[in-house]
N, C-alpha and C. Protein backbone atom coordinates (compact mmCIF):
# COMPACT_ATOMS: atom_id res chain seq x y z
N UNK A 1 0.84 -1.18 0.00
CA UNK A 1 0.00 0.00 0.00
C UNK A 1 0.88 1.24 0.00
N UNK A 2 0.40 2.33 -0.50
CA UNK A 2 1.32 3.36 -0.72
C UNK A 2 0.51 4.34 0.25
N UNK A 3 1.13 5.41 0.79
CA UNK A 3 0.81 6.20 1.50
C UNK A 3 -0.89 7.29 1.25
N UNK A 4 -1.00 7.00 0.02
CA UNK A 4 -2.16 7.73 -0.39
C UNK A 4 -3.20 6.82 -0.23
N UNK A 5 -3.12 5.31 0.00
CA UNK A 5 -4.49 4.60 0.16
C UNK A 5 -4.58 3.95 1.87
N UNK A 6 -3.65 5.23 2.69
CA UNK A 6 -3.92 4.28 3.82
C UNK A 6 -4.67 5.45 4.87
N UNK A 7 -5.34 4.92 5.32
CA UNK A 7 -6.24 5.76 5.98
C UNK A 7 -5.98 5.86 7.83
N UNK A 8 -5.86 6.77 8.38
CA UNK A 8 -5.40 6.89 9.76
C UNK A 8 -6.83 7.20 10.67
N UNK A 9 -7.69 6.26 10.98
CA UNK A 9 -8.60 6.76 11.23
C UNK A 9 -8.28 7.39 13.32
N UNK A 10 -7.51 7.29 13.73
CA UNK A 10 -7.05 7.66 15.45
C UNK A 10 -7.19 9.22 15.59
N UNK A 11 -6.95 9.70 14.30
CA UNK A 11 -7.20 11.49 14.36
C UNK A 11 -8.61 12.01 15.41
N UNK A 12 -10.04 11.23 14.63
CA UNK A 12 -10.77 11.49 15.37
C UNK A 12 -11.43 10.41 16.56
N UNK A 13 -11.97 11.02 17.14
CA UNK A 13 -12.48 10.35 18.39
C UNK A 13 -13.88 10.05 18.67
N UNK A 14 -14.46 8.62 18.77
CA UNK A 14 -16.00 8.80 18.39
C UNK A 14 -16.59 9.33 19.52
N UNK A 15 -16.56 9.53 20.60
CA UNK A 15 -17.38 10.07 21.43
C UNK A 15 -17.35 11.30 21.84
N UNK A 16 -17.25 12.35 21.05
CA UNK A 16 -16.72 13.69 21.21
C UNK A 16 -17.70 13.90 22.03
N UNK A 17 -16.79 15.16 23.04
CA UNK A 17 -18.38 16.13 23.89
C UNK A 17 -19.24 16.75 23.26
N UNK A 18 -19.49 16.59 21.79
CA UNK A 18 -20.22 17.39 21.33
C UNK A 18 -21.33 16.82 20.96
N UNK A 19 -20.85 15.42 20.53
CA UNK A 19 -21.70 14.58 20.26
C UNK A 19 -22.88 13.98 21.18
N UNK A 20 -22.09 13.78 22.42
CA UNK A 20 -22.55 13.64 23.60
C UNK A 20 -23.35 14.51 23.78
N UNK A 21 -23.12 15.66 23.87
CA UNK A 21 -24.22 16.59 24.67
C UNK A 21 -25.15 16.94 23.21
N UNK A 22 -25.31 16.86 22.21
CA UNK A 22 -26.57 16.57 21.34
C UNK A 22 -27.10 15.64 22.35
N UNK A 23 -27.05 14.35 21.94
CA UNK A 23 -27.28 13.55 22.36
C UNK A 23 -28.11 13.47 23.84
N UNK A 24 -27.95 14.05 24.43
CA UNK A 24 -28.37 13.87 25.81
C UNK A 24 -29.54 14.88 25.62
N UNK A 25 -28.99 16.11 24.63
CA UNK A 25 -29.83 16.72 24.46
C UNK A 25 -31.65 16.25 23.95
N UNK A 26 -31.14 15.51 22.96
CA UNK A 26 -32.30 15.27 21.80
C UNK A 26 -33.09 14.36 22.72
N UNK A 27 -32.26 13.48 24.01
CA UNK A 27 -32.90 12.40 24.67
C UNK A 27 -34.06 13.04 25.91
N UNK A 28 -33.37 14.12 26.26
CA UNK A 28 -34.19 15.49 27.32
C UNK A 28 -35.45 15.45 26.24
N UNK A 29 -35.06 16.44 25.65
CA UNK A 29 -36.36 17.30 24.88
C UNK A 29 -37.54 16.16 24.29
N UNK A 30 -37.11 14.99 23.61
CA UNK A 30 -37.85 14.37 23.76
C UNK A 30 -38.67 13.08 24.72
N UNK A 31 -38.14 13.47 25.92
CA UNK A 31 -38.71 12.92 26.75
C UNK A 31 -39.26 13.78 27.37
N UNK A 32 -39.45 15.24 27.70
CA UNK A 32 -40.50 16.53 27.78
C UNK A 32 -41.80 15.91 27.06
N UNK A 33 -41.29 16.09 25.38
CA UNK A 33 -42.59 15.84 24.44
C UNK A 33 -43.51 15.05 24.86
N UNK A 34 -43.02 13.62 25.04
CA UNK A 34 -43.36 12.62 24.83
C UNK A 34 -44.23 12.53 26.42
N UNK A 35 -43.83 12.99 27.77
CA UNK A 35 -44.69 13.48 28.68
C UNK A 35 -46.02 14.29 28.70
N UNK A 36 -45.43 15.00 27.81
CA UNK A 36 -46.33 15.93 27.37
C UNK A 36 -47.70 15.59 26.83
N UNK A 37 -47.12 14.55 25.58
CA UNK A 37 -48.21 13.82 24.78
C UNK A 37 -48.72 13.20 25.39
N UNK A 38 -48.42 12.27 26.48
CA UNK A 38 -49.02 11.08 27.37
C UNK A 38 -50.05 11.78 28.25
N UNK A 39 -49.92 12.94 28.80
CA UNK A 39 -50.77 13.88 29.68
C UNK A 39 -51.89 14.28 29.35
N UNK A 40 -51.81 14.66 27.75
CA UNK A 40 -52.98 14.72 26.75
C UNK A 40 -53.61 13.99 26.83
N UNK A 41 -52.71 12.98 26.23
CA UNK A 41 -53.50 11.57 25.85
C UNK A 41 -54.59 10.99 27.14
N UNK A 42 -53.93 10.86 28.47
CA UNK A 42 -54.49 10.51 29.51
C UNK A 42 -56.03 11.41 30.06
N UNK A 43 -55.40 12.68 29.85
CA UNK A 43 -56.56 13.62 29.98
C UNK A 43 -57.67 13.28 29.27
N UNK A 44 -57.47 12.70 27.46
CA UNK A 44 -58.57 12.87 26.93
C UNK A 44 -59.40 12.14 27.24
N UNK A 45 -58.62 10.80 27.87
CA UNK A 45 -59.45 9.32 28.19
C UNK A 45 -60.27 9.53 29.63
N UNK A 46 -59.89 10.38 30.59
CA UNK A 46 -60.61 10.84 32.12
C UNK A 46 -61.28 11.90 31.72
N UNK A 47 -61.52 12.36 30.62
CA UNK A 47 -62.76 13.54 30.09
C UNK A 47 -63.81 12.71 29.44
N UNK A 48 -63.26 11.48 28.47
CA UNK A 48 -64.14 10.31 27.92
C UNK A 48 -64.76 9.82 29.11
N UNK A 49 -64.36 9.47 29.80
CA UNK A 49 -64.95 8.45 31.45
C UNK A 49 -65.86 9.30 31.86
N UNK A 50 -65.49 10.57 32.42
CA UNK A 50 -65.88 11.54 33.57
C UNK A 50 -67.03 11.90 32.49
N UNK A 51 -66.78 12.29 31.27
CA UNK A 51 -68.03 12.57 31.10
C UNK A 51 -69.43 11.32 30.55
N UNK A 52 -68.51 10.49 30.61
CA UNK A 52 -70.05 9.37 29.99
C UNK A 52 -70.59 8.75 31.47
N UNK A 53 -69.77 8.64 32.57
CA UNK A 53 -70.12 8.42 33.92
C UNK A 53 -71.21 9.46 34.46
N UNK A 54 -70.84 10.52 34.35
CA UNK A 54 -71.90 12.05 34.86
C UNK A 54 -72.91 11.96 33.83
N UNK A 55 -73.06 11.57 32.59
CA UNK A 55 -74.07 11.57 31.51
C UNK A 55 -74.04 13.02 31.45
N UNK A 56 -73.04 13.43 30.90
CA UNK A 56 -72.74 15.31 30.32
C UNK A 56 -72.76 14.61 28.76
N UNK A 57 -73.73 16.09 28.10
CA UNK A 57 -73.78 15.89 26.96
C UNK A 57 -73.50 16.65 26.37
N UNK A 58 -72.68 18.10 26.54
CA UNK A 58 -72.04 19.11 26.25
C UNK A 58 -70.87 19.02 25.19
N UNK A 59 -71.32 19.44 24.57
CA UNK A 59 -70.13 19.87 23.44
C UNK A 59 -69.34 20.53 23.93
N UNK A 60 -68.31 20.32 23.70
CA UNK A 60 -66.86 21.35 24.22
C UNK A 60 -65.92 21.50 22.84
N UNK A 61 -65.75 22.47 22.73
CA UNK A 61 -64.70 22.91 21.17
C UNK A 61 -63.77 23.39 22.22
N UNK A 62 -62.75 23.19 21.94
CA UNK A 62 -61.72 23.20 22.14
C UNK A 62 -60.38 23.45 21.10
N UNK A 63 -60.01 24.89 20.56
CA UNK A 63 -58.89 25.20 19.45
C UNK A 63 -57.85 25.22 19.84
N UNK A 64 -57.29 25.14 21.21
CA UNK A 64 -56.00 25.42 21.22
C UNK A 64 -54.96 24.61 20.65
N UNK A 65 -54.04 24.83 20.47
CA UNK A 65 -52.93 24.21 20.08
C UNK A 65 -52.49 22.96 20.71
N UNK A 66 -53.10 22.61 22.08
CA UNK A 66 -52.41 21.48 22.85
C UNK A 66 -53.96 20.53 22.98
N UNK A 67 -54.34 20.83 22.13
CA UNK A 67 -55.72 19.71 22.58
C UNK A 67 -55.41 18.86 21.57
N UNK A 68 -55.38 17.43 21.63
CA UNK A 68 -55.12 16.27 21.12
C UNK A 68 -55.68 15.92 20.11
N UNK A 69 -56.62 16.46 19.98
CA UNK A 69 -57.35 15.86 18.38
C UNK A 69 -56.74 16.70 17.18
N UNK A 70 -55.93 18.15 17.51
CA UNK A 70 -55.45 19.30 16.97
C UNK A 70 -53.58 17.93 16.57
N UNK A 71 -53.89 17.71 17.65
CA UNK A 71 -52.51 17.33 17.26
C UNK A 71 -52.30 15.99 16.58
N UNK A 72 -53.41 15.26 16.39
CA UNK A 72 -53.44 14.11 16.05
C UNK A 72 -53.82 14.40 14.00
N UNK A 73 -54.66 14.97 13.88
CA UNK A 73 -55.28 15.48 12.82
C UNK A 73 -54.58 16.52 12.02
């Protein structure tokens, strides 16, 4: 092999701190989300219960941005 086909791969280092702290990062933020979503989610199912238990027959609209059918749809 001649010097032009040999490759030194020791230069870099796979676990850089940079990499790492993405990493930890992306694992945070989406474990926020994903709390987040489950809270919804749970809510919508104890609004399903609570209201077919009480026999409420009320329409509720609901636009905001964090209501689950907004986010599902």
């Amino acid at each position: 092999m001649t010097f032009a086909t040999i490759y030194n791969y020791s230069d870099r280092r796979i676990f850089d701190l940079k990499t790492l702290v993405e990493a930890i990062r992306f694992i945070i933020v989406n474990s926020i989300l994903a709390f987040i979503f489950l809270f919804l989610t749970l809510e919508e199912f104890e609004w399903s219960l609570f209201s077919n238990r009480e026999r409420i027959t009320d329409k509720v609209v609901d636009d905001t941005s964090w209501n689950i059918k907004t986010l599902i749809y």
